[in-house]
Protein backbone atom coordinates (compact mmCIF):
# COMPACT_ATOMS: atom_id res chain seq x y z
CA UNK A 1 0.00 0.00 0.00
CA UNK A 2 1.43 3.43 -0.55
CA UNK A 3 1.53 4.17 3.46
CA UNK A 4 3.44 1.36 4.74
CA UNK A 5 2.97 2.85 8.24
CA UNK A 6 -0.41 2.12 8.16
CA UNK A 7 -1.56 -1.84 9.23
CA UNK A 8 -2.17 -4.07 6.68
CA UNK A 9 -4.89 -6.81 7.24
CA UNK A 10 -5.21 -9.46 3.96
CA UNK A 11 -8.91 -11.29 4.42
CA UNK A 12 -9.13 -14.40 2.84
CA UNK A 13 -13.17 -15.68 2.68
CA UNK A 14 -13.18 -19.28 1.80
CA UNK A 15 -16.05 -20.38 -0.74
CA UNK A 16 -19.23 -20.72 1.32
CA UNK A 17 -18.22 -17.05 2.72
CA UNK A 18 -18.92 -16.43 -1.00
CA UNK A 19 -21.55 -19.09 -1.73
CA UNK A 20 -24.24 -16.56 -3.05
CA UNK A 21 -25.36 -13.07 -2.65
CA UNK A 22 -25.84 -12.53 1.16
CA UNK A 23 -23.18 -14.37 1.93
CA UNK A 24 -20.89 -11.72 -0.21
CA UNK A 25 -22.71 -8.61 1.49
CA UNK A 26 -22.12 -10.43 4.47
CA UNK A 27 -18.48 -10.85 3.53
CA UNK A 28 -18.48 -7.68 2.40
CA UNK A 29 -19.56 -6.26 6.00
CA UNK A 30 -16.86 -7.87 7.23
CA UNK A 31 -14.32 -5.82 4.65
CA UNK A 32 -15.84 -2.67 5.85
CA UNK A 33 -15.74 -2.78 9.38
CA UNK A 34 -12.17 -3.28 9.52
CA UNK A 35 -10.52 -0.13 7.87
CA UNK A 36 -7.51 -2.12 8.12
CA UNK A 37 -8.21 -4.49 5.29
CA UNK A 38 -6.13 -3.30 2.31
CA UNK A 39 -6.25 -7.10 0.31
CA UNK A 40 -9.34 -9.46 -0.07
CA UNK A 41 -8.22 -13.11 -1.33
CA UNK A 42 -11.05 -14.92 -2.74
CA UNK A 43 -12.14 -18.35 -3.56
CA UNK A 44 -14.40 -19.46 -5.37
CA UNK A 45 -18.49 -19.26 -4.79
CA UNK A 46 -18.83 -23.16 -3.18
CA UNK A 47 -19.32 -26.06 -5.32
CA UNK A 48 -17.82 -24.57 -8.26
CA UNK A 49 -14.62 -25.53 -8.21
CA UNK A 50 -15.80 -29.26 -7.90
CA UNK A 51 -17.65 -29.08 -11.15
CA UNK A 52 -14.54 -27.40 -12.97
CA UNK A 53 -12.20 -30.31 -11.94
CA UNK A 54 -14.63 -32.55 -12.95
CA UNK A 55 -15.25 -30.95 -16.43
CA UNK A 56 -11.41 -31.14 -16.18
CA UNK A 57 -11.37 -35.01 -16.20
CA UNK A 58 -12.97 -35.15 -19.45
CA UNK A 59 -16.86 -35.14 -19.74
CA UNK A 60 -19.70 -36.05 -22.77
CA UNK A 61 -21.43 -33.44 -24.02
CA UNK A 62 -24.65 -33.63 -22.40
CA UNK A 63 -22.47 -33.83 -18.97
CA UNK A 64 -20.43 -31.50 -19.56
CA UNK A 65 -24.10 -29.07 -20.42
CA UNK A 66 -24.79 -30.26 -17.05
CA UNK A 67 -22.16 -28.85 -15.18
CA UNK A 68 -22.00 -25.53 -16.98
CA UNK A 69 -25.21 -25.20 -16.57
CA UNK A 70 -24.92 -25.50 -12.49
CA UNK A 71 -22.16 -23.34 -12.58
CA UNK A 72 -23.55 -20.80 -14.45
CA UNK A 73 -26.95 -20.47 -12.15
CA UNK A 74 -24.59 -20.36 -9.25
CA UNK A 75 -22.60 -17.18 -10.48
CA UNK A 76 -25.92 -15.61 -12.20
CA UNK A 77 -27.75 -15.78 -8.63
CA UNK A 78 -25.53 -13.53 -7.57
CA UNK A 79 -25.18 -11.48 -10.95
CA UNK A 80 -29.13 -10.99 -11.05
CA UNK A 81 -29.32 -9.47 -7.31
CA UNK A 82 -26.50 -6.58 -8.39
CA UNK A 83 -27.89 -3.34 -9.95
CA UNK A 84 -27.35 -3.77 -13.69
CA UNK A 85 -23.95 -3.53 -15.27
CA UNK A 86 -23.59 -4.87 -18.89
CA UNK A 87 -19.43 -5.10 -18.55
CA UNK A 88 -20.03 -7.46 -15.43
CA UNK A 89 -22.26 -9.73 -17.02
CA UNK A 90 -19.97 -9.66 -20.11
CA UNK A 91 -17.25 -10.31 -18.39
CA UNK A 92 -18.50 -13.35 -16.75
CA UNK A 93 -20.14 -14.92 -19.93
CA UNK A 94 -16.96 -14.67 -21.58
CA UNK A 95 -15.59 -17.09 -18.87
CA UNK A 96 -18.05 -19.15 -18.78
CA UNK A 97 -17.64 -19.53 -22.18
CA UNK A 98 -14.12 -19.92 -21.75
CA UNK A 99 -14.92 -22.70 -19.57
CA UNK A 100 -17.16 -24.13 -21.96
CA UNK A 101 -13.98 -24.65 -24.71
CA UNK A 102 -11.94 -25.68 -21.81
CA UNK A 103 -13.80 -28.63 -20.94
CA UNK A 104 -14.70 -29.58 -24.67
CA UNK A 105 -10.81 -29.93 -25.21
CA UNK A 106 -10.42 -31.83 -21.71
CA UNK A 107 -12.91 -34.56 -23.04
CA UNK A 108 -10.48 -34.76 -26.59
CA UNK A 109 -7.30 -35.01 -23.81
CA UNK A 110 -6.94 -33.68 -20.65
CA UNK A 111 -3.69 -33.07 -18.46
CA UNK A 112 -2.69 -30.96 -15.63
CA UNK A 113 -1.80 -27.78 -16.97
CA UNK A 114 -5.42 -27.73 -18.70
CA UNK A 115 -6.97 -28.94 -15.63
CA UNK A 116 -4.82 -25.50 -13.95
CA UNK A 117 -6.33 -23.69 -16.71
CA UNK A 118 -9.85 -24.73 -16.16
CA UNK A 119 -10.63 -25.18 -12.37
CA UNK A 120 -9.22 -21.06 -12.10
CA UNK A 121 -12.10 -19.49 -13.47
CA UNK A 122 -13.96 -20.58 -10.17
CA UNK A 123 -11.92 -17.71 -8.59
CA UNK A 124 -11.95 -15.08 -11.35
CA UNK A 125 -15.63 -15.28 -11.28
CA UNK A 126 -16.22 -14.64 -7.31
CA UNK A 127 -13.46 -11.50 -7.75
CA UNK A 128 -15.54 -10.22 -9.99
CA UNK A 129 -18.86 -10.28 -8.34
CA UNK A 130 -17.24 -9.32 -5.08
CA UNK A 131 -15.53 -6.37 -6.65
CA UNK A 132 -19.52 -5.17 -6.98
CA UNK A 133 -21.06 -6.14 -3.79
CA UNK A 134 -18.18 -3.96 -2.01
CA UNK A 135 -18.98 -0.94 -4.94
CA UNK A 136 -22.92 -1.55 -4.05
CA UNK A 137 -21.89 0.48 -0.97
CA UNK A 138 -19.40 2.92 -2.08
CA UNK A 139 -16.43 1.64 -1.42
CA UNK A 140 -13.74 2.34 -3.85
CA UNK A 141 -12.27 -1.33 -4.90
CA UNK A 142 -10.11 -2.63 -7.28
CA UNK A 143 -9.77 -6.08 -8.85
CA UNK A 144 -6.28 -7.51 -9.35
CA UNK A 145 -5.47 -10.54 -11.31
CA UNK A 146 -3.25 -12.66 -8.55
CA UNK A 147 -1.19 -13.94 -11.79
CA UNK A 148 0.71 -10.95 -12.12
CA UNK A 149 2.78 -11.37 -8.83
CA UNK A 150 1.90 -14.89 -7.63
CA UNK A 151 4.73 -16.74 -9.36
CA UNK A 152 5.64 -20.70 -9.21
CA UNK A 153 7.36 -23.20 -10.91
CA UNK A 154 5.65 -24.88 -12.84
CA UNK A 155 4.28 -27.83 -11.41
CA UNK A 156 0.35 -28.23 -12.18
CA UNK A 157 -2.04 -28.98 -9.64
CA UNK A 158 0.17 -28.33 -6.68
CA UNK A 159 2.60 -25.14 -7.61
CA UNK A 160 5.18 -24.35 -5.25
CA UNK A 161 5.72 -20.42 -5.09
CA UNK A 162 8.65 -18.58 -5.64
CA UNK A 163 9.14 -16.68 -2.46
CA UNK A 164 11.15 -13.66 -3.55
CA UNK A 165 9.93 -13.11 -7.02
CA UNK A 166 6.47 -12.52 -5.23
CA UNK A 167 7.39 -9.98 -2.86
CA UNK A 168 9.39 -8.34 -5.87
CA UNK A 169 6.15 -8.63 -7.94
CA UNK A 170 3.96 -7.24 -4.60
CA UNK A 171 5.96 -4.31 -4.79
CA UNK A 172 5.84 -3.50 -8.48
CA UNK A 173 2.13 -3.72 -8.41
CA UNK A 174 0.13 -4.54 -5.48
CA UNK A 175 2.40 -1.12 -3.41
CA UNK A 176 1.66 1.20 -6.18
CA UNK A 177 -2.04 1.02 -5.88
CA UNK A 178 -3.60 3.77 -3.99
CA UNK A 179 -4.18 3.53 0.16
CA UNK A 180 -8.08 4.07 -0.13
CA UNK A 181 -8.91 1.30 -2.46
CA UNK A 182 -9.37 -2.56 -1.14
CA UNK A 183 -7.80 -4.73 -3.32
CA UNK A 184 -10.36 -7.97 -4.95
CA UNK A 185 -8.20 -10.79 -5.59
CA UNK A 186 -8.42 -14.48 -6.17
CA UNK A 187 -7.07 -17.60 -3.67
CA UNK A 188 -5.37 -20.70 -5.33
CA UNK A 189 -3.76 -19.20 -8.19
CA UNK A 190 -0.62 -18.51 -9.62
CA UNK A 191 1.32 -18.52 -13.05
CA UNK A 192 4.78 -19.73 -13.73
CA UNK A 193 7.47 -17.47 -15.51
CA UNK A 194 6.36 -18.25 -19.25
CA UNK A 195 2.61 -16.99 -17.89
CA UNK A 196 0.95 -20.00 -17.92
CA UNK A 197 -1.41 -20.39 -15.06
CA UNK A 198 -0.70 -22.96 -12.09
CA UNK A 199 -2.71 -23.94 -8.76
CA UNK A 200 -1.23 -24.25 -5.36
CA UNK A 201 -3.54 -27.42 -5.20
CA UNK A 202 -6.73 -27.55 -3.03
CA UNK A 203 -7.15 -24.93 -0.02
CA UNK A 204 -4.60 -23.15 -1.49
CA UNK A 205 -6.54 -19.90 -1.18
CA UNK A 206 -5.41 -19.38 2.42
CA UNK A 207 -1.74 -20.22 1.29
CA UNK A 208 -2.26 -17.54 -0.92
CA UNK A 209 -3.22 -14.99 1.77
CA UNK A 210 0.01 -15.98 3.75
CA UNK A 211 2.23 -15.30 1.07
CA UNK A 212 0.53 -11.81 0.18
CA UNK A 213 1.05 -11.11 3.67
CA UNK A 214 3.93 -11.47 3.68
CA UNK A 215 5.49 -10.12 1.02
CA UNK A 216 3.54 -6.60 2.05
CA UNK A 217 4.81 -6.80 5.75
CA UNK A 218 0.91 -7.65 6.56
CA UNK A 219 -0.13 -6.86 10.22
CA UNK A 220 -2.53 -9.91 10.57
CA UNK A 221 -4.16 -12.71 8.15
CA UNK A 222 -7.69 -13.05 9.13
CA UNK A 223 -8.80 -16.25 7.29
CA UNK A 224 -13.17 -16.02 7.40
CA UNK A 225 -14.60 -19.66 6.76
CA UNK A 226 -17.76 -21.53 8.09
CA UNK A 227 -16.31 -22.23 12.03
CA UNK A 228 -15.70 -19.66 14.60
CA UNK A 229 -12.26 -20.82 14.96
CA UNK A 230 -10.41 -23.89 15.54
CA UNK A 231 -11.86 -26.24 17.68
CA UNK A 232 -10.37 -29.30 19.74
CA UNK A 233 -11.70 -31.79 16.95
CA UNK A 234 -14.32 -31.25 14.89
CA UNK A 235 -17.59 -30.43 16.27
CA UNK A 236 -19.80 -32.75 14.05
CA UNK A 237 -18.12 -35.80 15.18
CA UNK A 238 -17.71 -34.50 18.80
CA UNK A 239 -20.11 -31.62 19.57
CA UNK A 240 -19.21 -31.18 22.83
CA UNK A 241 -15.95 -29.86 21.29
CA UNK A 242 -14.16 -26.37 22.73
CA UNK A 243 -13.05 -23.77 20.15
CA UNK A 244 -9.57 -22.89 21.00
CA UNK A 245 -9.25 -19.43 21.62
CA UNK A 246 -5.35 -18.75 20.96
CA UNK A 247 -3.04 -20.96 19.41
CA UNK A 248 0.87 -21.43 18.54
CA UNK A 249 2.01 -21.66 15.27
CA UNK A 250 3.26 -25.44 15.80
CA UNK A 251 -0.03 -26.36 17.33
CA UNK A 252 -1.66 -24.93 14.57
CA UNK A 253 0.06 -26.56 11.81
CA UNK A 254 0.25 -29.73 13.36
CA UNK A 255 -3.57 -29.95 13.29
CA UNK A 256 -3.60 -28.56 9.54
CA UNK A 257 -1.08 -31.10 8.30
CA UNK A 258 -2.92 -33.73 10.54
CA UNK A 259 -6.43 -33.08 9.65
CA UNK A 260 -7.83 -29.94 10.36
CA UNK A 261 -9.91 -28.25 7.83
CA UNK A 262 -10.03 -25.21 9.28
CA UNK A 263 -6.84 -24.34 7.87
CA UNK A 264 -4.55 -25.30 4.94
CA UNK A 265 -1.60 -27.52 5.90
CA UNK A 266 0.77 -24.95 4.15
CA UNK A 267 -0.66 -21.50 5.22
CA UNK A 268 1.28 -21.02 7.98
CA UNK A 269 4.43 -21.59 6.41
CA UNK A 270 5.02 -17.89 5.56
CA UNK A 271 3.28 -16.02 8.43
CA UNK A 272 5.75 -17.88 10.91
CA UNK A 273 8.91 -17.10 8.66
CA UNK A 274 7.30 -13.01 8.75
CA UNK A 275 5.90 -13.65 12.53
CA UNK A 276 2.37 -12.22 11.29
CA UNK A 277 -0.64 -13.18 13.71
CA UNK A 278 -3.23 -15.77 11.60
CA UNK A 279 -6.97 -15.39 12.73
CA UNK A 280 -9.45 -17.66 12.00
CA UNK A 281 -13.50 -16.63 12.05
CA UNK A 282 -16.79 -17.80 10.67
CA UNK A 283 -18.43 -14.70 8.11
CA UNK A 284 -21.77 -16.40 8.92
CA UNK A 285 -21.16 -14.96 12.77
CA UNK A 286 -18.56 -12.88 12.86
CA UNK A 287 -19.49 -11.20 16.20
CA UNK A 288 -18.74 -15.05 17.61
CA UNK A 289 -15.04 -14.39 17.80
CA UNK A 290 -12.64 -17.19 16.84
CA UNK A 291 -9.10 -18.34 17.29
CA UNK A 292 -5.52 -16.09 17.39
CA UNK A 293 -2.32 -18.05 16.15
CA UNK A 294 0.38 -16.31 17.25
CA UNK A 295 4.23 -17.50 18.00
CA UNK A 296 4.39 -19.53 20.87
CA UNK A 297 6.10 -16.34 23.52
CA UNK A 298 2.73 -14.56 22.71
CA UNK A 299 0.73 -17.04 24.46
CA UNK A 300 0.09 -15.97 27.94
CA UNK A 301 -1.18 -19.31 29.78
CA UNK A 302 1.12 -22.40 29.87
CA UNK A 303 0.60 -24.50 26.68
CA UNK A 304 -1.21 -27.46 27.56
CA UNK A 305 0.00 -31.64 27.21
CA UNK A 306 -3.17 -32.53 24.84
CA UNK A 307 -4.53 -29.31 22.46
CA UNK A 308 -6.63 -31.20 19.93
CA UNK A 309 -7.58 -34.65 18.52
CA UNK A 310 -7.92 -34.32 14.56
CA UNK A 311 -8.81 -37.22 11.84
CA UNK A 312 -7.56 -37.81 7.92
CA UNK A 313 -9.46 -39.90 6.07
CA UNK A 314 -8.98 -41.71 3.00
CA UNK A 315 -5.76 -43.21 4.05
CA UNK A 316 -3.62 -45.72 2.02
CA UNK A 317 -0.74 -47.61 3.47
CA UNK A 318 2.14 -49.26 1.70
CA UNK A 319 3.99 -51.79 3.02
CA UNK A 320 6.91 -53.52 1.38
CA UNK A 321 8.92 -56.82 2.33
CA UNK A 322 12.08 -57.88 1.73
CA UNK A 323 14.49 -60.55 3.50
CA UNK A 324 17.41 -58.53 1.77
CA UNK A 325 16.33 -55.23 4.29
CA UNK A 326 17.99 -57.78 6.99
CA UNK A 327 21.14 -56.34 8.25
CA UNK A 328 21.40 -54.76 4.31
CA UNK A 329 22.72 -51.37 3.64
CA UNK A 330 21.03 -48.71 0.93
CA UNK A 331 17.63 -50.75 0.91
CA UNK A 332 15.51 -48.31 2.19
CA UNK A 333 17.47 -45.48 0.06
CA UNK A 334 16.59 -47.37 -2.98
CA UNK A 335 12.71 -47.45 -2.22
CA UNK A 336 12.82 -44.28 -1.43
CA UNK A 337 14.80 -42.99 -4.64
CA UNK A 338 11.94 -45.28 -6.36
CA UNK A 339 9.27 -43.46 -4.54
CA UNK A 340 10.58 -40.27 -5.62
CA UNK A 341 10.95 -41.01 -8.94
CA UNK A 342 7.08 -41.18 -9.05
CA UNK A 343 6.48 -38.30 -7.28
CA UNK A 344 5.31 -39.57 -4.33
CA UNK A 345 5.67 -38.07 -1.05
CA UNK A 346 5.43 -39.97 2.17
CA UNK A 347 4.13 -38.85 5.06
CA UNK A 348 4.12 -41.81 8.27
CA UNK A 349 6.65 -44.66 8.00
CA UNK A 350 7.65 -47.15 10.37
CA UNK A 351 9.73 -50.21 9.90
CA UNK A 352 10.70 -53.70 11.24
CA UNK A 353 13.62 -56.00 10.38
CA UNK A 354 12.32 -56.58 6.79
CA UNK A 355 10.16 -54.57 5.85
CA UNK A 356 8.45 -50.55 6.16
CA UNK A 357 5.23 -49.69 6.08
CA UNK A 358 4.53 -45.94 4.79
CA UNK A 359 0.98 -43.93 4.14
CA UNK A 360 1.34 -41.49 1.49
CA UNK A 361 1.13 -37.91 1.56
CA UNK A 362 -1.88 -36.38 -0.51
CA UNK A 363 -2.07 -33.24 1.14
CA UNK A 364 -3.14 -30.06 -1.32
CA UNK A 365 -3.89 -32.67 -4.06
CA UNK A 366 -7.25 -33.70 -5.56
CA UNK A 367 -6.76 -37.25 -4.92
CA UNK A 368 -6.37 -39.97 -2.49
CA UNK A 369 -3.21 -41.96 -2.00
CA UNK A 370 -4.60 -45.37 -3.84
CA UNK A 371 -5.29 -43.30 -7.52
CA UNK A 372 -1.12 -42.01 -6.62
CA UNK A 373 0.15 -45.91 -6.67
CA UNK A 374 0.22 -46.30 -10.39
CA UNK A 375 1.11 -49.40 -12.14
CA UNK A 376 4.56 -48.34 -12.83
CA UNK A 377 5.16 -47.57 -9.23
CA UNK A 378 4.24 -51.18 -8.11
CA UNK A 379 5.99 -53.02 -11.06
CA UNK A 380 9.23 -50.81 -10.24
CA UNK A 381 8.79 -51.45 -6.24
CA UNK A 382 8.09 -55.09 -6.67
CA UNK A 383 11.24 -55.73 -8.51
CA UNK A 384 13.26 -54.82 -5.26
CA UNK A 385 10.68 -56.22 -2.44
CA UNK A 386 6.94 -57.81 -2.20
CA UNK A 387 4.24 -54.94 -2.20
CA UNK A 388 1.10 -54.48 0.19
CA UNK A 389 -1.45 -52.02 -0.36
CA UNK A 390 -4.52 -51.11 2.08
CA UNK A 391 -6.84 -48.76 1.56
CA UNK A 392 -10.10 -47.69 3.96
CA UNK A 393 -8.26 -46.50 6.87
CA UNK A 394 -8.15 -42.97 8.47
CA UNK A 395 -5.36 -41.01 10.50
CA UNK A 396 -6.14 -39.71 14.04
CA UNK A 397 -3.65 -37.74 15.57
CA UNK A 398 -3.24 -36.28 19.27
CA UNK A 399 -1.92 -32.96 18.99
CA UNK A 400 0.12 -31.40 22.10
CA UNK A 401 2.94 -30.23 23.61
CA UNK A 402 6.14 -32.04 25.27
CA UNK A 403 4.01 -35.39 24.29
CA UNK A 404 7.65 -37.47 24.20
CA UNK A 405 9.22 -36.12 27.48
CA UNK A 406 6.09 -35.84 29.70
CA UNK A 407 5.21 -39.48 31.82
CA UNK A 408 2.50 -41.24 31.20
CA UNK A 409 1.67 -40.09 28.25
CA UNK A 410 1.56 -42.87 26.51
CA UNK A 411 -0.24 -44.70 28.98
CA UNK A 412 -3.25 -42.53 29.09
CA UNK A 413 -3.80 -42.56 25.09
CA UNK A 414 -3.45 -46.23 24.50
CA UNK A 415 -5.05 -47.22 27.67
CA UNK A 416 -8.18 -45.70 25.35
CA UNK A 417 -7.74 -47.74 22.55
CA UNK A 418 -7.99 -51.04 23.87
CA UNK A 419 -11.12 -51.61 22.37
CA UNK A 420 -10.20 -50.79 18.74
CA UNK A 421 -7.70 -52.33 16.10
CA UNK A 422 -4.92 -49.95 15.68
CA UNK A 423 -3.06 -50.63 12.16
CA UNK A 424 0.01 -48.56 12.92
CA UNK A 425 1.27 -45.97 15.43
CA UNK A 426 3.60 -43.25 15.07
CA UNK A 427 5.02 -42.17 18.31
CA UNK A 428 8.29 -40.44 19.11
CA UNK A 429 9.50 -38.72 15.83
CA UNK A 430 7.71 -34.97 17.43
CA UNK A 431 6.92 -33.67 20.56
CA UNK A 432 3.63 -32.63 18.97
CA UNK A 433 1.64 -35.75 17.78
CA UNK A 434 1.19 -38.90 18.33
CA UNK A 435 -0.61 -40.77 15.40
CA UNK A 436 -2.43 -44.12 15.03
CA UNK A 437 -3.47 -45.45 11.44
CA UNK A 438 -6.86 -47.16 11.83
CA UNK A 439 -10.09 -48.61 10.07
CA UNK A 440 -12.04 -45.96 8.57
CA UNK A 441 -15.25 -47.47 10.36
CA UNK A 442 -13.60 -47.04 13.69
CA UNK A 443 -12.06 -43.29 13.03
CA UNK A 444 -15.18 -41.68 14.35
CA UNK A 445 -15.43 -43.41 17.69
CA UNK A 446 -11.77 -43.24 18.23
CA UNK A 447 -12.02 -39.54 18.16
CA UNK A 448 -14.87 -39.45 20.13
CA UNK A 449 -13.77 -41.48 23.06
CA UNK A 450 -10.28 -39.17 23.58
CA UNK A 451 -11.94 -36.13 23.09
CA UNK A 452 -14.10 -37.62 25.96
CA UNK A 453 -11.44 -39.04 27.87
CA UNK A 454 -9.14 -36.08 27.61
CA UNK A 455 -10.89 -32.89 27.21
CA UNK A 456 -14.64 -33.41 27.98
């Protein structure tokens, strides 16, 4: 902003913040009462960007009709309530026309930069509309395409961002714009350097709202969903659950990476390298309050043993056997150099005498970890070991502090698990989890009985 004195706030609404009219003047409320908020980071109006990635897989005809068709009611909802402007509504039947072409040539061949291509306009189209709901009440706005500073390589469907080319970008174009004007901009997406356009794969709106942030020296990131805050697990399976009301960045992004949907696992990667306060509200009751991350010397009261219980579902877990792991040297480098070589990242391993067991990493992509263990994978692994693959588990995690170094710890978790089948535990590695692999039909009830147990 052109007073860099002055505190910057970016507000990032998620999609149902943006889901149709009222929720955007109730959004846009939010905006106003906060003269602080220079940047708004957008995603798109809720349910659309399902439909784009599945026009992105390749759809017939009358399907594909089908899903334009949804998407188009969704945006003109919103168009139809806004006084009449003929450039608005030409701007977004061009896109949807764009996305019309876009999906006709993802059912002749499809791949990941298209996919990129397509599942953006989700996020152009909210800007847009938002841009007017703010004008609707006088406020001078201006919408910014995020492409021009949000720059990654160029890996498709999950972009990784080039840190100081953004905050170069920021200040060539977001800094020049005048102090009085909010700035309308979209969540998610990027370009890399030859401008084609890339995603920083799903949730990546809030990660976008971190790295504005900052690269402008923000003051705070309020991220506005559907929850007042984070909670200790999720209310619908426990309702009985307690909204946390401040946070530390480790407990925080433990309970992202581990589960928590309140936040993107990445987001608060570059608000703890800047040391910029997160919040996290609901824009359906923003008078409800909500949780404060902050680094962990800004938290008054002593951080507790147990903070939250959190659950991943639609786990997959490899396991691979060999007799040559026994007392062998470079085995486990070589499955790992395999692994990479497909692109897969692993997230929980654990091993025995001949063999390791790992669940795979899917976090920010719009899969699961089965559709990830291609064919070539498998015939590639199995020439080096035997291969075992399990799908229809789920991850529940205890999230806390000191968890390795405090006594009877472990004790008074697995003491509550006697009663279920635990497929594989991961205890030790942090200080801040402790993490059991089970059967998806026992994930709920697992969560249930150590939120009781521990914080009920």
């Amino acid at each position: 902003m052109s007073n860099l004195n002055q505190p910057c706030v970016i507000a990032k609404f998620g999609g149902t913040s943006v889901a149709d009219y009222q929720a955007m003047r109730n959004s846009a409320n939010i905006v106003l009462s906060n003269p602080n908020v220079k940047i708004v980071v957008l995603s798109a109006s809720a349910g659309i960007t399902n439909l784009l990635v599945a026009l992105a897989e390749g759809r017939e005809l009358e399907i594909r009709k089908q899903h334009i068709a949804k998407i188009q009611a969704i945006q003109y909802n919103i168009l139809e309530q806004l006084p009449e402007n003929p450039p608005l509504r030409e701007s977004i039947e061009q896109i949807i026309s764009n996305i019309a072409a876009l999906a006709e040539a993802a059912s002749l061949a499809n791949s990941a930069a298209l996919t990129d291509e397509l599942v953006c306009h989700g996020e152009l189209m909210s800007s847009r509309l938002f841009v007017e709901v703010l004008k609707e009440q006088q406020k001078n706005t201006v919408w910014f395409d995020i492409r021009k500073v949000m720059r990654t390589d160029s890996k498709f469907g999950k972009a990784s961002p080039k840190v100081d080319e953004i905050k170069q970008l920021c200040c060539a174009h977001l800094k020049s714009l005048n102090s009085n004007q909010i700035v309308v901009t979209q969540g998610f997406i990027g370009s890399e350097s030859s401008g084609k356009t890339t995603t920083l794969g799903r949730g990546g709106s809030d990660y976008t709202a971190a790295l504005l942030g900052e690269a402008l020296n923000a003051s705070q990131i309020d991220i506005w969903t559907d929850v007042a805050g984070i909670y200790t697990t999720d209310p619908r399976i426990a309702p009985n659950a307690k909204r946390i009301d401040e946070i530390t960045f480790a407990e925080a992004a433990e309970m992202a990476t581990f589960g928590a949907k309140v936040l993107h696992p990445a987001t608060l990667v570059p608000a703890v390298r800047s040391n910029i306060p997160v919040f996290v509200g609901s824009s359906k009751a923003p008078n409800d309050g909500g949780t404060i991350v902050y680094n962990g010397h800004r938290i008054i009261s002593e951080l507790p043993l147990f903070r939250a219980v959190t659950l991943r579902r639609k786990q997959t877990l490899l396991t691979l056997n060999s007799l040559n792991m026994l007392h062998a040297q470079g085995f486990l480098a070589n499955v790992f150099a395999i692994l990479a070589k497909h692109n897969i990242s692993v997230d929980l391993v654990t091993t025995s005498e001949v063999s390791v067991a790992v669940t795979i990493d899917t976090a920010g992509t719009n899969t699961d970890g089965s559709s990830l263990l291609t064919k070539a994978l498998i015939n590639e692994l199995s020439t080096v070991c035997c291969v075992e693959t399990e799908d229809d588990l789920a991850l529940v995690a205890l999230i806390g502090n000191n968890l390795t170094t405090t006594k009877g710890t472990a004790k008074q978790v697995f003491d509550q698990l006697e009663p279920f089948s635990i497929r594989l535990s991961c205890f030790g590695a942090s200080t801040h989890n402790i993490c059991f692999l089970v059967k998806s039909s026992d994930a709920e009830s697992i969560v249930k009985t150590l939120h009781q147990v521990i914080f009920e």
